[in-house]
N, C-alpha and C. Protein backbone atom coordinates (compact mmCIF):
# COMPACT_ATOMS: atom_id res chain seq x y z
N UNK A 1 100.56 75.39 28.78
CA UNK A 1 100.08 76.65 28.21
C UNK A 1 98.96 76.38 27.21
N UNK A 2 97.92 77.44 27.14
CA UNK A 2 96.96 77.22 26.21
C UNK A 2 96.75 78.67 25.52
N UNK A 3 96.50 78.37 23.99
CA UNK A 3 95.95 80.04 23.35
C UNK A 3 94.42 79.98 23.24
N UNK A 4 94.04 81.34 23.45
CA UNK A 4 92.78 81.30 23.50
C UNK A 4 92.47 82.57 22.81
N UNK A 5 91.26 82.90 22.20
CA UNK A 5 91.33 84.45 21.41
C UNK A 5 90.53 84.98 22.68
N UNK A 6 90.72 86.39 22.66
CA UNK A 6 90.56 87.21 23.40
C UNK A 6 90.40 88.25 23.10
N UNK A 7 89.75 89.83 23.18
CA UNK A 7 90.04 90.96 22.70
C UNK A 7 89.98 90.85 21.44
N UNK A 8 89.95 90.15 20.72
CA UNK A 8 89.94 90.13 18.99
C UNK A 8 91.31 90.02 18.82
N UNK A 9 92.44 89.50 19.62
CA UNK A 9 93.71 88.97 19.34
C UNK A 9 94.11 87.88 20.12
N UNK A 10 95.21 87.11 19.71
CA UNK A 10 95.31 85.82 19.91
C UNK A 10 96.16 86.03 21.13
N UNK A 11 95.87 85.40 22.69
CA UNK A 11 96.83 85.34 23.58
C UNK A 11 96.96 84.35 24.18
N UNK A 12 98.22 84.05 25.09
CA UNK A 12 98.63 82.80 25.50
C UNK A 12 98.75 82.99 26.65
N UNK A 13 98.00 81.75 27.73
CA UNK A 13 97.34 82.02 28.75
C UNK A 13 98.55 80.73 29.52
N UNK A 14 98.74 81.13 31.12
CA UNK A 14 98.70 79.70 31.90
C UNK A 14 97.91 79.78 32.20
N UNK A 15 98.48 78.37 33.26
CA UNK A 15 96.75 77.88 33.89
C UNK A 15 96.10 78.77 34.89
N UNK A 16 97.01 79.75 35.91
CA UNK A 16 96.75 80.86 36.71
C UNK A 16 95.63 81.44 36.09
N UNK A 17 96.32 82.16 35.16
CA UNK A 17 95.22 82.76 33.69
C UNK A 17 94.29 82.72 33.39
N UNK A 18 93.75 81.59 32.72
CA UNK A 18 92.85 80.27 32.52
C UNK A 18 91.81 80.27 33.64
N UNK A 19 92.37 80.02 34.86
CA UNK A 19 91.77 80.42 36.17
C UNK A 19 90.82 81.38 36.44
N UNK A 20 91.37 82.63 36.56
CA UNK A 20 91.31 83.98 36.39
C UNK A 20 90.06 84.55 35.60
N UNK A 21 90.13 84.10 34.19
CA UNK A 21 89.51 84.31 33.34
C UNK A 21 88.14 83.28 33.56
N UNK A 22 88.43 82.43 33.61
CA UNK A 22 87.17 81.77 33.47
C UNK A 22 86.45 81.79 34.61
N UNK A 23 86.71 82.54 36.05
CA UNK A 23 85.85 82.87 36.96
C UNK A 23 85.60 84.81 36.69
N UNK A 24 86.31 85.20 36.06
CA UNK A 24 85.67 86.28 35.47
C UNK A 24 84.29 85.96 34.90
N UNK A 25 84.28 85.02 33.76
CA UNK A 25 83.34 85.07 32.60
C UNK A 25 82.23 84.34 33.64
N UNK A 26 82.36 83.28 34.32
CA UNK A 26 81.58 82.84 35.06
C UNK A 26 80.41 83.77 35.86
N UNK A 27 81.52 84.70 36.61
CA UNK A 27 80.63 85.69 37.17
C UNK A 27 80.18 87.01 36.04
N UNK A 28 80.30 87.29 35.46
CA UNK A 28 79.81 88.10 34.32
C UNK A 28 78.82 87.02 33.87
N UNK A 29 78.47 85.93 33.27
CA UNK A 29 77.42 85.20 32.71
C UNK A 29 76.28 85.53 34.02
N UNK A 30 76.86 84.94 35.71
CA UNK A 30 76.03 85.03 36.53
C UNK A 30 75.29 86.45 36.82
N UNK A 31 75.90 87.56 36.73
CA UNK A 31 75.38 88.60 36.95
C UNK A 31 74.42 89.61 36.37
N UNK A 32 74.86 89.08 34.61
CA UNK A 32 74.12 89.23 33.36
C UNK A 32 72.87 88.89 33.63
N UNK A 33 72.42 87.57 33.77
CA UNK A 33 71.08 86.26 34.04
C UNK A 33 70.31 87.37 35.08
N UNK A 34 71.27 87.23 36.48
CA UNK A 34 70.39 87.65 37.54
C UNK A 34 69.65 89.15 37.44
N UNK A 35 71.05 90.23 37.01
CA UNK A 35 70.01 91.40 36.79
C UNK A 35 68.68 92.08 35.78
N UNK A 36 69.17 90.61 34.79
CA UNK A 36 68.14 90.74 33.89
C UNK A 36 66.79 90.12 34.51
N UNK A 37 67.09 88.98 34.91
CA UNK A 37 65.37 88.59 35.06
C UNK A 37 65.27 88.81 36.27
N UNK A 38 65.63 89.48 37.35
CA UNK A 38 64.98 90.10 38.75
C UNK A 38 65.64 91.43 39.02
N UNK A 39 66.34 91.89 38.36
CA UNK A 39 66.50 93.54 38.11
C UNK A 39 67.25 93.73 39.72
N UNK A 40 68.08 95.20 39.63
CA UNK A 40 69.39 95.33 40.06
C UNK A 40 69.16 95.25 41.63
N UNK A 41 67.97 95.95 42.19
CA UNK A 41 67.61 96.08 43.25
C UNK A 41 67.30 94.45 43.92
N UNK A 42 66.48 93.27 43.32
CA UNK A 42 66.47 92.41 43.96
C UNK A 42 67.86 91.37 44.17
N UNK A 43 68.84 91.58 43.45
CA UNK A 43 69.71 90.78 43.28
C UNK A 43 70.95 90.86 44.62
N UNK A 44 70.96 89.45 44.86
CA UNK A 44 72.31 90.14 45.93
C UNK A 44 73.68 89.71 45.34
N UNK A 45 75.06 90.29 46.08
CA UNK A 45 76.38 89.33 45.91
C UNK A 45 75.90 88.00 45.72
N UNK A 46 75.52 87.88 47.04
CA UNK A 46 75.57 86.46 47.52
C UNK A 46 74.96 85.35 46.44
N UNK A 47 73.80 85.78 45.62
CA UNK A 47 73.08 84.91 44.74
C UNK A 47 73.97 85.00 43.90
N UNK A 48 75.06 85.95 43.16
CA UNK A 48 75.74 85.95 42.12
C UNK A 48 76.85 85.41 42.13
N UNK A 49 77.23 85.37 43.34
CA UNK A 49 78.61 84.08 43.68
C UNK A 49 77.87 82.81 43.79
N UNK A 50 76.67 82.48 44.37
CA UNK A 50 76.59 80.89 44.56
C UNK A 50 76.34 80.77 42.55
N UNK A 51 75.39 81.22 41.73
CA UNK A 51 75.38 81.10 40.19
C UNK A 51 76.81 81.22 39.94
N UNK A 52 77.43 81.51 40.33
CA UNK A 52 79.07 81.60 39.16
C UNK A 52 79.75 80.73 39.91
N UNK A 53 79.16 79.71 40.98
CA UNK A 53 80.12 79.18 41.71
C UNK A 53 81.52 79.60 42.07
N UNK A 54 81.41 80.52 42.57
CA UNK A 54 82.78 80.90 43.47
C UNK A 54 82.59 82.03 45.19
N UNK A 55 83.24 82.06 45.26
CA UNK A 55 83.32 82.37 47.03
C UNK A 55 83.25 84.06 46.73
N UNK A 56 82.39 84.63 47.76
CA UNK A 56 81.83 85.97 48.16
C UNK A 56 83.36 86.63 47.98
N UNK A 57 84.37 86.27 48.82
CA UNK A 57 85.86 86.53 48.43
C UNK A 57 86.55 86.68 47.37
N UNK A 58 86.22 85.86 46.67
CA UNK A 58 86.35 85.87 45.28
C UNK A 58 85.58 86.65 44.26
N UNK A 59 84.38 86.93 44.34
CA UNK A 59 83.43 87.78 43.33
C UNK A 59 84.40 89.25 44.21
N UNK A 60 84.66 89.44 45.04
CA UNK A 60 84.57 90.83 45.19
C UNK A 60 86.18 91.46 44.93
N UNK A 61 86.81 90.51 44.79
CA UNK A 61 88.08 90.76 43.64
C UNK A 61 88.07 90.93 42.40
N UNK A 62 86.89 90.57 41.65
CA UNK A 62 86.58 90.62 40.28
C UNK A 62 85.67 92.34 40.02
N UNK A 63 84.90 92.43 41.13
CA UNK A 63 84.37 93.75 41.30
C UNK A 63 83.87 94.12 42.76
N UNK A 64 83.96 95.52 43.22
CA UNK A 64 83.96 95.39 44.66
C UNK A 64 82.81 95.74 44.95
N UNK A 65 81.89 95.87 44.59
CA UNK A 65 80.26 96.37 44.55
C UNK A 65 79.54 95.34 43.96
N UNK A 66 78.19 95.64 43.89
CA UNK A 66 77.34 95.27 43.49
C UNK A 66 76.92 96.41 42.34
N UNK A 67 77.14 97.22 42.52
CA UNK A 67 76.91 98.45 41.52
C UNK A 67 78.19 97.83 40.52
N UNK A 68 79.51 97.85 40.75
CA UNK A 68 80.44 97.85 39.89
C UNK A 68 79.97 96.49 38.77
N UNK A 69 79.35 95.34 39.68
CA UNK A 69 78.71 94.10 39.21
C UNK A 69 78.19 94.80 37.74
N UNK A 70 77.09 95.70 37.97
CA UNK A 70 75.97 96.19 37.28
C UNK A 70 76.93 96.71 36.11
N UNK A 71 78.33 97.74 36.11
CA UNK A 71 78.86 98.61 35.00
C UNK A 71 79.80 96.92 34.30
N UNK A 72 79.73 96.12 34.99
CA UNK A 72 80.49 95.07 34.26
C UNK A 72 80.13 94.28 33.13
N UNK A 73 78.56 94.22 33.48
CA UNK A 73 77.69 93.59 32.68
C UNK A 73 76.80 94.85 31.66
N UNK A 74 76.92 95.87 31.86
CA UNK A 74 76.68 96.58 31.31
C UNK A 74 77.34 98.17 30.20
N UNK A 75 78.58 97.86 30.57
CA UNK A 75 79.18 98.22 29.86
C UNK A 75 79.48 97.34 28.72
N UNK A 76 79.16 96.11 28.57
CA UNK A 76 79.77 95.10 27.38
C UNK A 76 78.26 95.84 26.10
N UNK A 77 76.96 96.06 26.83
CA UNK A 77 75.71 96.13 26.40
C UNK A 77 76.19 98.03 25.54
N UNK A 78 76.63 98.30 26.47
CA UNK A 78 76.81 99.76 25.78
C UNK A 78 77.72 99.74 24.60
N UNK A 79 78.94 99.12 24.91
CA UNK A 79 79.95 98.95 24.07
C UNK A 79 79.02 98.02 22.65
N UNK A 80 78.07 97.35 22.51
CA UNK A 80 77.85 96.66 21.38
C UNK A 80 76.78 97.94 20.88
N UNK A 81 75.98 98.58 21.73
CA UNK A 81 75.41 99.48 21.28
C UNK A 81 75.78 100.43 20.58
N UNK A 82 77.02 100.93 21.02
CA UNK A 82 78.21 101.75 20.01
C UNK A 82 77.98 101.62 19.25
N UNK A 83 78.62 100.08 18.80
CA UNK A 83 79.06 99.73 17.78
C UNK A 83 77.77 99.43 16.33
N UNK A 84 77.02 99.42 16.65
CA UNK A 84 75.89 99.23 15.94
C UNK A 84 75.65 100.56 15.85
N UNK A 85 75.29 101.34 16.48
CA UNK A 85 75.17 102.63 16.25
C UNK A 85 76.15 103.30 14.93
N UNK A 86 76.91 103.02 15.04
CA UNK A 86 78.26 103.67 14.18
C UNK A 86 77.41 102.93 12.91
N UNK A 87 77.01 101.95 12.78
CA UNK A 87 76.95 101.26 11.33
C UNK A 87 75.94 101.44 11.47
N UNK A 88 74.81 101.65 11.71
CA UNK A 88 73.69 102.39 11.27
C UNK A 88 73.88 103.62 10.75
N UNK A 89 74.57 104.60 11.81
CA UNK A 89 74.49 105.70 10.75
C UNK A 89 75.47 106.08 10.02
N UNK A 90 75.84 105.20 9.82
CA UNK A 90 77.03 105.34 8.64
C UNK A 90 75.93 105.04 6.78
N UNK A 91 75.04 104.34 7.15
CA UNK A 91 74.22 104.21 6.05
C UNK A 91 72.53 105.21 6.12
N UNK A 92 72.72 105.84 7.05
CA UNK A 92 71.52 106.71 7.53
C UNK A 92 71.84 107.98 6.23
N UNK A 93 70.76 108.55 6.14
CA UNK A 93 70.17 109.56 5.21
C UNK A 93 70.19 111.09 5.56
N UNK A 94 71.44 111.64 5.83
CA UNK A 94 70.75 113.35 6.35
C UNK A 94 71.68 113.09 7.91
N UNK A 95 71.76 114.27 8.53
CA UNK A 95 72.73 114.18 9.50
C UNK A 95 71.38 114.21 10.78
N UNK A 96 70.34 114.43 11.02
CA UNK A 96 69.60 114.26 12.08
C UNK A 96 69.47 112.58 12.26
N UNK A 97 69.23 112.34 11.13
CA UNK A 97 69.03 110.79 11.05
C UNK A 97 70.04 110.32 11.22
N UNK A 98 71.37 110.05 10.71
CA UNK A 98 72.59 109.80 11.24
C UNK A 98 72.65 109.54 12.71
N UNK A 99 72.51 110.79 13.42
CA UNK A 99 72.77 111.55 15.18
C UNK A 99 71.46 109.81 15.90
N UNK A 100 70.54 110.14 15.31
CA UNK A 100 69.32 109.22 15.84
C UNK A 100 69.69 107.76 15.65
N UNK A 101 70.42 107.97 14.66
CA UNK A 101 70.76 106.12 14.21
C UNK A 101 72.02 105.49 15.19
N UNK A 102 72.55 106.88 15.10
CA UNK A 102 74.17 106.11 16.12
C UNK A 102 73.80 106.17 17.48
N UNK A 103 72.63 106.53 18.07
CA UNK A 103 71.91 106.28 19.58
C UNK A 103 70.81 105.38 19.67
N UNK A 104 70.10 105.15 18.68
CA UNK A 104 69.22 104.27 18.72
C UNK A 104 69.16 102.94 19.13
N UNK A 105 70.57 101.90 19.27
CA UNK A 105 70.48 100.86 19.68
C UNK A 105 70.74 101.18 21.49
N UNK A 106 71.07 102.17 21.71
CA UNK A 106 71.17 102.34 23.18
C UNK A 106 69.88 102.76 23.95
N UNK A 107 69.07 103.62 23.32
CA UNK A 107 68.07 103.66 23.59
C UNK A 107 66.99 102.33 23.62
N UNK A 108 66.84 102.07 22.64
CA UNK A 108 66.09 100.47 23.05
C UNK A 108 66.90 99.95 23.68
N UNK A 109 68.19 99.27 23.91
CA UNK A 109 68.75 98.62 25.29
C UNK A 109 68.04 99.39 26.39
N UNK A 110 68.31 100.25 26.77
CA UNK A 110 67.50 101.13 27.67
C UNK A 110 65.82 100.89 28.35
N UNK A 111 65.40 100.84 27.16
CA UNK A 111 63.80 100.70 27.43
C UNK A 111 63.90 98.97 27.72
N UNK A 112 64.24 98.12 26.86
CA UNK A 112 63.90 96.79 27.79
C UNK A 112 64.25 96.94 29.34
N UNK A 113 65.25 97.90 30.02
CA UNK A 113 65.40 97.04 30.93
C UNK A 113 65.64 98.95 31.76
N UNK A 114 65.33 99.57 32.22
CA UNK A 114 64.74 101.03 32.60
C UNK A 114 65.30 100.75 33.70
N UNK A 115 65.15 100.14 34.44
CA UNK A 115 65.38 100.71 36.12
C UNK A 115 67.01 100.13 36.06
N UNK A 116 67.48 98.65 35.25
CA UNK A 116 68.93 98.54 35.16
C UNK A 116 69.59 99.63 34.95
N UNK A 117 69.18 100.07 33.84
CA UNK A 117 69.73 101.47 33.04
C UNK A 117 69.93 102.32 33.79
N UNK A 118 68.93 103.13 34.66
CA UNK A 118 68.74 104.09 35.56
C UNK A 118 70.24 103.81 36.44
N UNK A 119 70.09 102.83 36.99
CA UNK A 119 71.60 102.60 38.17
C UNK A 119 72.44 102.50 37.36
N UNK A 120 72.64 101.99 36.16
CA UNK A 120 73.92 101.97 35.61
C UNK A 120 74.80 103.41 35.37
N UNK A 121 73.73 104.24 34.97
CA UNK A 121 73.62 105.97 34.56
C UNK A 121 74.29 106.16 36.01
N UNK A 122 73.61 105.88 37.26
CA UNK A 122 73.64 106.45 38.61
C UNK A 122 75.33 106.02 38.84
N UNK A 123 75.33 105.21 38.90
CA UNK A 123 76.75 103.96 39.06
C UNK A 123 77.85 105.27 38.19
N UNK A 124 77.77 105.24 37.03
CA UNK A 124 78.72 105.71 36.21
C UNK A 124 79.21 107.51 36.49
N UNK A 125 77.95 108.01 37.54
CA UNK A 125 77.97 108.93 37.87
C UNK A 125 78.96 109.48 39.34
N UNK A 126 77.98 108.36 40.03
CA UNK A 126 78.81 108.93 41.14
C UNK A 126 79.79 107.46 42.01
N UNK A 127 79.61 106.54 40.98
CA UNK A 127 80.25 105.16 41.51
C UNK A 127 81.99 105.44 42.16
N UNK A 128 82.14 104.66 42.39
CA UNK A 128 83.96 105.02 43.67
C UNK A 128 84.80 105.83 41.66
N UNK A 129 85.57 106.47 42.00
CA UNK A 129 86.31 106.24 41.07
C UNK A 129 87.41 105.92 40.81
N UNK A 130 87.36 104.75 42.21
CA UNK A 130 88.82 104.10 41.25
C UNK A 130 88.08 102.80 40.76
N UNK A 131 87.06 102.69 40.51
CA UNK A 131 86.95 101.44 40.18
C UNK A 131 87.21 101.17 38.65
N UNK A 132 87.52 99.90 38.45
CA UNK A 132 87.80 99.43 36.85
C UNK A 132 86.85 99.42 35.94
N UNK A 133 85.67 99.10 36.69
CA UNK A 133 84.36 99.30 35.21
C UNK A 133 83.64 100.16 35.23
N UNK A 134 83.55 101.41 36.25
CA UNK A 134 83.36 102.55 36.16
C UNK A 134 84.08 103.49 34.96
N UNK A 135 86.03 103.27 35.47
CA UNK A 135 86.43 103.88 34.05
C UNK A 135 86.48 103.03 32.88
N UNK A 136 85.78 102.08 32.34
CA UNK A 136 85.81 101.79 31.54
C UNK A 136 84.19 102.20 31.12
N UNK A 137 83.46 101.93 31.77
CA UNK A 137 82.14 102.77 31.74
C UNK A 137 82.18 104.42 30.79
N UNK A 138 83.13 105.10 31.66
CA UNK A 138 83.39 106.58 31.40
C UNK A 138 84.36 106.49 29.67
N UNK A 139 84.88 105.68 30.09
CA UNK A 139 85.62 105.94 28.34
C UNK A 139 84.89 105.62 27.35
N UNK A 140 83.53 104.72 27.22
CA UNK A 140 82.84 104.44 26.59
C UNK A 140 81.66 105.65 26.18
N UNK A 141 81.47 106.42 27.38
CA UNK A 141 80.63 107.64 27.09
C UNK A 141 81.45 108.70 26.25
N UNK A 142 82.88 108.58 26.71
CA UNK A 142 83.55 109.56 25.66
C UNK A 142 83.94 109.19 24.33
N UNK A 143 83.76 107.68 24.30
CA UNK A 143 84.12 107.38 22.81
C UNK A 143 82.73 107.96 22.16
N UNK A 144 81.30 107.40 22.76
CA UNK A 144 80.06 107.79 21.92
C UNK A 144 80.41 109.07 21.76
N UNK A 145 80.46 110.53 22.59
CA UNK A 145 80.51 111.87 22.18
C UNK A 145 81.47 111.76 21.08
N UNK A 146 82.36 110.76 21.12
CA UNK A 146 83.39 111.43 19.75
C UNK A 146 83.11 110.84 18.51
N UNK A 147 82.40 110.27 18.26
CA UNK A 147 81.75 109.15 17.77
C UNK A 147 80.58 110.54 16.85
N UNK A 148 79.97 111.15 17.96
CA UNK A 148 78.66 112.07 17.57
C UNK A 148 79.46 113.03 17.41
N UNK A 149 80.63 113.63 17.63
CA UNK A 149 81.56 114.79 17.25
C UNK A 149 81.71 114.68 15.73
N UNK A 150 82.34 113.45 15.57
CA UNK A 150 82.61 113.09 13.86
C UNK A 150 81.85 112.72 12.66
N UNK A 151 80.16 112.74 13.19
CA UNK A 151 79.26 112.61 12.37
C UNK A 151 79.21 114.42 12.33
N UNK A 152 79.02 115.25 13.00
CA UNK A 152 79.01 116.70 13.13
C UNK A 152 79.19 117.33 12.40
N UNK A 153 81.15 116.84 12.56
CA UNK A 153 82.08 117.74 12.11
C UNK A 153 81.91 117.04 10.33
N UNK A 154 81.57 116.22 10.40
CA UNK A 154 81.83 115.51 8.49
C UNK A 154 80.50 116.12 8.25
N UNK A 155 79.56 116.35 8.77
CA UNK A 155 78.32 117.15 8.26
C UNK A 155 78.82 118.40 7.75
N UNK A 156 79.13 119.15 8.63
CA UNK A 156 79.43 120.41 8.48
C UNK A 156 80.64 120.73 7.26
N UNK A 157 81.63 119.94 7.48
CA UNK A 157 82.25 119.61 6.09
C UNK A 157 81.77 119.96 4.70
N UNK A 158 80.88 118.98 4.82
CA UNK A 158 80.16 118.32 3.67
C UNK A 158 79.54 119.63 2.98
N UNK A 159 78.95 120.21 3.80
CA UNK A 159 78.39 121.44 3.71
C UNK A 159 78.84 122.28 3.50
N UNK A 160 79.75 122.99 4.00
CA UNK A 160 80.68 124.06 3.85
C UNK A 160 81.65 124.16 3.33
N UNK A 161 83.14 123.35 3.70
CA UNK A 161 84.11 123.17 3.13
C UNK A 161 84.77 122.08 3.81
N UNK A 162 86.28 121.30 3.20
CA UNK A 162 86.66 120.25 3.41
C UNK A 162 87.43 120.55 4.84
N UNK A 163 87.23 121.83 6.01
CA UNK A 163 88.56 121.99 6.87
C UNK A 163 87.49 123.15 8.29
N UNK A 164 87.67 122.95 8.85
CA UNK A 164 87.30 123.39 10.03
C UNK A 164 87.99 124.49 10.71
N UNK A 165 87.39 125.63 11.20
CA UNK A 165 87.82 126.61 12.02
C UNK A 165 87.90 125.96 13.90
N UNK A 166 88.89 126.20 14.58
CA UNK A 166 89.38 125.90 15.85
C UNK A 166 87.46 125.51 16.51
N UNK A 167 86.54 126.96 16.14
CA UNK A 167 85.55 127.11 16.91
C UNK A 167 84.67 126.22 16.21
N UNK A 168 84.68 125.16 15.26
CA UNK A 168 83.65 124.65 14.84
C UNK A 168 83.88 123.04 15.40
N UNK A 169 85.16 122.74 16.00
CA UNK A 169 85.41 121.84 16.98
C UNK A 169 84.35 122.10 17.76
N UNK A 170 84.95 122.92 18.30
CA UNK A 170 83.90 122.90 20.06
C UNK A 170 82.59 123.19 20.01
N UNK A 171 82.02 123.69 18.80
CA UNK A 171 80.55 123.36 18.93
C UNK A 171 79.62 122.06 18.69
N UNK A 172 80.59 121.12 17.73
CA UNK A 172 80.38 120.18 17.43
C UNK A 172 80.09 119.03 18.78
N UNK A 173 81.68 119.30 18.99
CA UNK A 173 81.84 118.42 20.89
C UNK A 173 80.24 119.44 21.86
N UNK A 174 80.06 120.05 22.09
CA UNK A 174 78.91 120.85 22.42
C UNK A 174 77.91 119.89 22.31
N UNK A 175 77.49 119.78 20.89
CA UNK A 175 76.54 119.18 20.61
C UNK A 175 76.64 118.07 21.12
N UNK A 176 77.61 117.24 20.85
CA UNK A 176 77.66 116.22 20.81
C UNK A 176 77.04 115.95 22.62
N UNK A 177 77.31 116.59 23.38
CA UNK A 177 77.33 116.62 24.72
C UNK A 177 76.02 117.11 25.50
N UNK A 178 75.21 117.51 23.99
CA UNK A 178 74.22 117.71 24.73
C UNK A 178 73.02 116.73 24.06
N UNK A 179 73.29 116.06 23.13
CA UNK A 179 72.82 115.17 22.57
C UNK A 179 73.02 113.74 23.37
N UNK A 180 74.02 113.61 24.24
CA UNK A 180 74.35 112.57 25.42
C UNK A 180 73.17 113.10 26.35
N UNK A 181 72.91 114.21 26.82
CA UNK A 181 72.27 114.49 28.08
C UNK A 181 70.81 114.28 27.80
N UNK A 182 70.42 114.34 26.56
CA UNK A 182 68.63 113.76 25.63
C UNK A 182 68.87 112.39 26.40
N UNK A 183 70.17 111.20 25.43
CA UNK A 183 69.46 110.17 25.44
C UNK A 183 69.28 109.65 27.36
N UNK A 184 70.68 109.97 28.26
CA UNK A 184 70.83 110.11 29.14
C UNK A 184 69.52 110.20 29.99
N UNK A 185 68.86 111.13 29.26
CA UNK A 185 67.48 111.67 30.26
C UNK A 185 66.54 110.43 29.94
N UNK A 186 66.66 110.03 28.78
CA UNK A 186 65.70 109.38 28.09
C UNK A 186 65.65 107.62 29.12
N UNK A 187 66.80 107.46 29.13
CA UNK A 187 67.10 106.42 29.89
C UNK A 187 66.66 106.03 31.15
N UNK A 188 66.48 107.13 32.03
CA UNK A 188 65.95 107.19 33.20
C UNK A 188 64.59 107.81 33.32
N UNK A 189 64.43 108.34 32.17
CA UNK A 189 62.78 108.83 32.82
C UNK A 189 61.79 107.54 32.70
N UNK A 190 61.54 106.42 32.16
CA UNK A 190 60.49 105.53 32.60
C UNK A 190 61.40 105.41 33.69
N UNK A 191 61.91 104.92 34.31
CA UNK A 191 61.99 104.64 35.72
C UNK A 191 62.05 105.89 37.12
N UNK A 192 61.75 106.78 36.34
CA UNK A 192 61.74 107.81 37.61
C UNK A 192 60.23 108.58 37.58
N UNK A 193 59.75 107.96 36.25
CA UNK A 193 58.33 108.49 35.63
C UNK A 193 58.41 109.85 35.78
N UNK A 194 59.18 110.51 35.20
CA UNK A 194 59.23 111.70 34.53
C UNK A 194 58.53 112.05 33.39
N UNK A 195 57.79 112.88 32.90
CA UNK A 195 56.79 113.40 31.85
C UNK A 195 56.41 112.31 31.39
N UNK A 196 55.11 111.62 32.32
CA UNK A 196 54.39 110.46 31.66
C UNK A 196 53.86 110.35 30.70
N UNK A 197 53.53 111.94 30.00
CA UNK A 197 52.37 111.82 28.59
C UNK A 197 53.23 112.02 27.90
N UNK A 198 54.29 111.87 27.61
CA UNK A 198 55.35 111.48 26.76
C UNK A 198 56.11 110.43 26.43
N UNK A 199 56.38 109.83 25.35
CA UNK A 199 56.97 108.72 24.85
C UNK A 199 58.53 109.16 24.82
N UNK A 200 59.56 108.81 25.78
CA UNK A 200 60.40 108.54 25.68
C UNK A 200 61.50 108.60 24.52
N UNK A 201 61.63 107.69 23.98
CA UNK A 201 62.50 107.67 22.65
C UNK A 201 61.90 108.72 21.79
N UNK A 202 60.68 108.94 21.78
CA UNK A 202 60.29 109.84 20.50
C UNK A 202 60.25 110.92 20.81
N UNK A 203 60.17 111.53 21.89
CA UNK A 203 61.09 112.87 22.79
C UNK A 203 62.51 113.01 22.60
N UNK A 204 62.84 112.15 22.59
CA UNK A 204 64.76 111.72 22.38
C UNK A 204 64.63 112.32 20.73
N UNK A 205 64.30 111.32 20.19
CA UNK A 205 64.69 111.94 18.53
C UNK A 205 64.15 113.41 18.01
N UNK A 206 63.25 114.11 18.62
CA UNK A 206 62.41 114.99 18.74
C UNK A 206 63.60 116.33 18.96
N UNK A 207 64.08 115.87 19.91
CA UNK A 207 65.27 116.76 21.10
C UNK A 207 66.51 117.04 20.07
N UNK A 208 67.03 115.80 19.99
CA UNK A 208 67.92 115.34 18.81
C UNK A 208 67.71 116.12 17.56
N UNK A 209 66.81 116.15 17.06
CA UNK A 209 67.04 116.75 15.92
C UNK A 209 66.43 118.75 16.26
N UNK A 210 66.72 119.20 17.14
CA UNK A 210 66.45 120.73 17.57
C UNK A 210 67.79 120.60 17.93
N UNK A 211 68.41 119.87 18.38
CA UNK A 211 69.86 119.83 18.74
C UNK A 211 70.55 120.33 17.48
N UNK A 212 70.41 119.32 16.37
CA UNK A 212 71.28 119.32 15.18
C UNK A 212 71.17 120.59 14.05
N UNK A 213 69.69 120.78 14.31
CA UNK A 213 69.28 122.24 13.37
C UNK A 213 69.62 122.99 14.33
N UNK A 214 70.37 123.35 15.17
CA UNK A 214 70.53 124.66 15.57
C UNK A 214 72.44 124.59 15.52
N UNK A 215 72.69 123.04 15.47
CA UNK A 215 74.44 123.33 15.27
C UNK A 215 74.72 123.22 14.05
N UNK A 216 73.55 123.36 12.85
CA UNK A 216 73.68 122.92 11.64
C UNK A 216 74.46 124.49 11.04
N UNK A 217 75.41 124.29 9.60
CA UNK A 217 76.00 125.29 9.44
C UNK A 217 75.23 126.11 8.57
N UNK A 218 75.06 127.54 8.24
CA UNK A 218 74.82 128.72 8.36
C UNK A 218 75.20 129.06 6.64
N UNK A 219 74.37 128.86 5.99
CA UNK A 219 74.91 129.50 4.53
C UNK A 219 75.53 130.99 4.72
């Protein structure tokens, strides 16, 4: 038996385990490399099993697509984006700025790599749904909305009073949901070249903050 940290807690692995795991990470390192420097469309299985050294049989137990490949390696990218997000605007100035700060590291992930992004969006949309990194994909979009719910709702707080009416939930989640569908858009329009005489991200924060002054509370 061996311990190894994991998850941010300590677990104890056999060698099955051990196994398991380390042709996981193998193929996650391989798939990472490949879609980054020749992007999602040139990449096959086949190149991502011979890089992770293991058998076509084997990668497709770990994920059964090539799309699912894509939410595996890219959900880790979203999930750190979160998380940076949250601590940005946790020190951000004003609640528009806040909203802009806790999306901002997703948005630049985004722009380095546009057409990844685009399929990942596509993938998370209409990918199988039983797959495993699809819903883990999807819980990650609902943690960000709740994430942008609770910058909202502590705005509105702040502002008004320490306690919320039933209906100031759901406008908040509202927002929050339509402030997903900005950066969302934002993500895919260089790669679908949607409104070319427009800059992207600065359309996003633009959007973003007409979003927030209109769910902002009401002296």
């Amino acid at each position: 038996m061996s311990t190894i940290r994991g998850g941010g807690q300590m677990e104890t692995l056999g060698r099955r385990e051990r196994s398991k795991l380390d042709k996981e990470q193998r193929i996650f390192q391989a798939a990472a490399e490949l879609f980054e420097s020749q992007g999602f469309e040139a990449v096959t299985t086949q190149a991502v099993s011979d890089r992770a050294d293991v058998g076509t049989g084997t990668l497709f137990r770990y994920a059964a697509t090539k799309g699912e490949l894509l939410l595996m390696v890219y959900n880790h990218r979203f999930a750190d984006a979160i998380a940076a997000g949250r601590r940005d605007a946790a020190r951000a100035d004003g609640l528009a700025s806040a909203v802009q700060a806790a999306v901002a590291p997703l948005l630049e992930a985004g722009r380095s790599f546009s057409h990844n992004a685009m399929v990942y969006q596509r993938e998370l949309m209409f990918g199988d749904p039983t797959d495993r990194f699809r819903a883990e994909g999807l819980a990650l979009v609902a943690e960000l909305e709740g994430a942008l719910t609770s910058l909202l709702l502590t705005a509105g707080a702040s502002a008004e009073s320490a306690t919320h009416a039933p209906g100031d939930a759901v406008a908040a989640r509202r927002a929050a949901r339509s402030i997903f569908a900005v950066v969302h858009l934002a993500l895919v329009q260089p790669a679908i070249n949607a409104f070319p005489d427009t800059d992207p991200v600065a359309e996003a924060r633009a959007q973003m903050a007409q979003i927030v002054r209109g769910y902002g509370p009401t002296p």
